[in-house]
C-alpha atoms as a PDB file:
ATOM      1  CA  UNK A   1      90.154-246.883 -80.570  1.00  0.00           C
ATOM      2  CA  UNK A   2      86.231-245.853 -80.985  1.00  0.00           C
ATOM      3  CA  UNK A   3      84.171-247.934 -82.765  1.00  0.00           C
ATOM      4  CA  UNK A   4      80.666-246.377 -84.493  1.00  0.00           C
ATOM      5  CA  UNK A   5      77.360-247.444 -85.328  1.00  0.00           C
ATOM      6  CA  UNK A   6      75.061-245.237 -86.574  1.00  0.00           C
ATOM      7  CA  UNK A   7      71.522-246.034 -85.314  1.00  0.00           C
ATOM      8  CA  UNK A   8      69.018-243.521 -86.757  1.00  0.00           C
ATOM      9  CA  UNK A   9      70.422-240.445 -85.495  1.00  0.00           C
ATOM     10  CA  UNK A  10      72.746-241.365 -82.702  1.00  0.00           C
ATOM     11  CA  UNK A  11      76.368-242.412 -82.979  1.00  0.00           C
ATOM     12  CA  UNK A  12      77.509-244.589 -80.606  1.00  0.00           C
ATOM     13  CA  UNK A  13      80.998-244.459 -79.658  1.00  0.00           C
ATOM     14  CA  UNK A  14      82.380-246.946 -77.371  1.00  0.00           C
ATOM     15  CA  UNK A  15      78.828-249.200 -77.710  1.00  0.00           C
ATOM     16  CA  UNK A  16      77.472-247.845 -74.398  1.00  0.00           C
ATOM     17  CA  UNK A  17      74.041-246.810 -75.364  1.00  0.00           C
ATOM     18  CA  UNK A  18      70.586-247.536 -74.312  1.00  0.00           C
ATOM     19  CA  UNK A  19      68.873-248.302 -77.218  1.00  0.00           C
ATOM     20  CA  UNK A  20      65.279-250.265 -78.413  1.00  0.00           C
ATOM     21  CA  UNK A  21      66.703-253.855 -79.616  1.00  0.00           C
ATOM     22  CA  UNK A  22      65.032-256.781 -80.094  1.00  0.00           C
ATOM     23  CA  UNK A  23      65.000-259.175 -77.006  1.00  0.00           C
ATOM     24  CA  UNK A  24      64.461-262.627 -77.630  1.00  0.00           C
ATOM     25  CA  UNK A  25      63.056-263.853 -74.626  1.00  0.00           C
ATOM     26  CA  UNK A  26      59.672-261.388 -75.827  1.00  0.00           C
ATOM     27  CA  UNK A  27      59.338-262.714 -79.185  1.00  0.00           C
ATOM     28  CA  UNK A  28      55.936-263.388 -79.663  1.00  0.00           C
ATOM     29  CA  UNK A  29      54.604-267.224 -80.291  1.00  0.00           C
ATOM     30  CA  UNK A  30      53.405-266.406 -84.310  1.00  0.00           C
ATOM     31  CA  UNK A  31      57.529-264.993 -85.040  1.00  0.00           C
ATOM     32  CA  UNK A  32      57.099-261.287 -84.302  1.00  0.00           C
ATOM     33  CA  UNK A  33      60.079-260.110 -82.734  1.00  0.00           C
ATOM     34  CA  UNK A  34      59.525-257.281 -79.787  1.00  0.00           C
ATOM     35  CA  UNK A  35      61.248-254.144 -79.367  1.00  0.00           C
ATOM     36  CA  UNK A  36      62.055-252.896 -75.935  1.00  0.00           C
ATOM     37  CA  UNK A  37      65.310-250.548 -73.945  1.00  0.00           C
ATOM     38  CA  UNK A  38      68.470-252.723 -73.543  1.00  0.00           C
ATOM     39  CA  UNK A  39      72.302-251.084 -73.140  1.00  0.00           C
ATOM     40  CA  UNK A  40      74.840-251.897 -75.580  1.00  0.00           C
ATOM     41  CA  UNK A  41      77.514-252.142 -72.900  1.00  0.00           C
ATOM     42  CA  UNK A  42      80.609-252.884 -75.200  1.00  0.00           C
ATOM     43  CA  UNK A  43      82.411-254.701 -78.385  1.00  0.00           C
ATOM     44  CA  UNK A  44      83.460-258.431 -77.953  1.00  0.00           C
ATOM     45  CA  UNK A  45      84.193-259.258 -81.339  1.00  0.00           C
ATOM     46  CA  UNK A  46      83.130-259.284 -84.757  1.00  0.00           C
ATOM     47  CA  UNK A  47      79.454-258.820 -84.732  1.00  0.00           C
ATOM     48  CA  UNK A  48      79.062-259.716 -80.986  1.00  0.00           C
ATOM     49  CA  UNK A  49      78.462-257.102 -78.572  1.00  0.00           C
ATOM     50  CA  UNK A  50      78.014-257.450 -74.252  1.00  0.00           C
ATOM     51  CA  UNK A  51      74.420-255.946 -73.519  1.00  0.00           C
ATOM     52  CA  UNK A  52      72.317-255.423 -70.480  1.00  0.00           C
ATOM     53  CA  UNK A  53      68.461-255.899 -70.395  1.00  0.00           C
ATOM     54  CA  UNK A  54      66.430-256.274 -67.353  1.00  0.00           C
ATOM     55  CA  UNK A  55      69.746-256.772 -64.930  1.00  0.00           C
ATOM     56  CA  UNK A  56      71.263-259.681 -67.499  1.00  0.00           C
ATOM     57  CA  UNK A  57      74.343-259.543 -68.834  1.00  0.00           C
ATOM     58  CA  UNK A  58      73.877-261.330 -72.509  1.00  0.00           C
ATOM     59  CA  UNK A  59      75.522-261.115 -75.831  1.00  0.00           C
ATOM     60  CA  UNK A  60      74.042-259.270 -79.092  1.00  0.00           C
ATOM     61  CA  UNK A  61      74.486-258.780 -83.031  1.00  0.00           C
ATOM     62  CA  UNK A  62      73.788-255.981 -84.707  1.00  0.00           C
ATOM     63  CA  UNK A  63      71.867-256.243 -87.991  1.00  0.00           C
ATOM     64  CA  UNK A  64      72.635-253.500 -90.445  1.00  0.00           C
ATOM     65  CA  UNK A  65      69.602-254.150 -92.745  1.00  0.00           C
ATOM     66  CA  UNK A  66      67.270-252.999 -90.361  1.00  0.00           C
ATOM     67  CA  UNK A  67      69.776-251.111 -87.851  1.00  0.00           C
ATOM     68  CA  UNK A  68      68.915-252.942 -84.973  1.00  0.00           C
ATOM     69  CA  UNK A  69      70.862-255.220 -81.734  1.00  0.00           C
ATOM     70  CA  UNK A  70      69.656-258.465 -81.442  1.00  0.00           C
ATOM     71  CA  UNK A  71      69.633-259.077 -77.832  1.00  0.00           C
ATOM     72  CA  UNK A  72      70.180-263.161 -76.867  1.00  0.00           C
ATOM     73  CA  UNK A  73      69.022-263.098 -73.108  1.00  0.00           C
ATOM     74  CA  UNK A  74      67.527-266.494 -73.463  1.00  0.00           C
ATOM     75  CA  UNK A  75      70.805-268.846 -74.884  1.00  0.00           C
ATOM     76  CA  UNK A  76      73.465-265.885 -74.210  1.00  0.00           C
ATOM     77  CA  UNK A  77      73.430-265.229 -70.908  1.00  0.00           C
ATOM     78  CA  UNK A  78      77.250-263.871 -69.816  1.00  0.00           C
ATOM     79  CA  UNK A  79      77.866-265.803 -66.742  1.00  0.00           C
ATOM     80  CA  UNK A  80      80.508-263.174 -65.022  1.00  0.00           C
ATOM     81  CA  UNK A  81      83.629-265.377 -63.278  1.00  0.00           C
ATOM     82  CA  UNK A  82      86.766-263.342 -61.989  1.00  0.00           C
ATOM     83  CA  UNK A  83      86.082-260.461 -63.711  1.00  0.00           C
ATOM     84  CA  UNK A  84      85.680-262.079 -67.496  1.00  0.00           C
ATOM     85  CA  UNK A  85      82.521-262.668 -69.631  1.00  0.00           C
ATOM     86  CA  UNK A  86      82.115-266.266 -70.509  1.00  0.00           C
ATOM     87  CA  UNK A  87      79.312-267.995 -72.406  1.00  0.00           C
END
């Protein structure tokens, strides 16, 4: 089954796309949240999403008001263990 997201003009099928997310480790002190390349790698569940940025493995949400991934690589780091993504 392919899921889609429609971010601007791409469709992603599958959820493996390189795309500019937030990332929360490069919020700014005053709130601003920072854009920068992560990969959407694949679907874990409802609203959670395995992405890559900078060599992490880390979870994401996707928020449709502004059609951005959130990127967590500060508190959701995947810690990979026999081949499964864990928390």
């Amino acid at each position: 089954m392919f899921y889609k997201h429609l971010i601007g003009d791409n469709i992603v099928r599958d959820y493996i796309v390189k795309c500019e997310c937030y990332i929360h480790s490069l919020k700014q002190p005053n709130g601003t949240n920072v854009l920068a390349e992560a990969t959407i790698i694949k679907k874990l569940g409802d609203n959670d999403y395995l992405a890559e940025y900078n060599g992490v493995k880390c979870h994401a949400i996707f928020n449709p008001f502004v059609c951005r991934y959130y990127v967590d690589d500060k508190y959701g780091v995947v810690k990979e263990s026999v081949g499964r993504e864990s928390r």
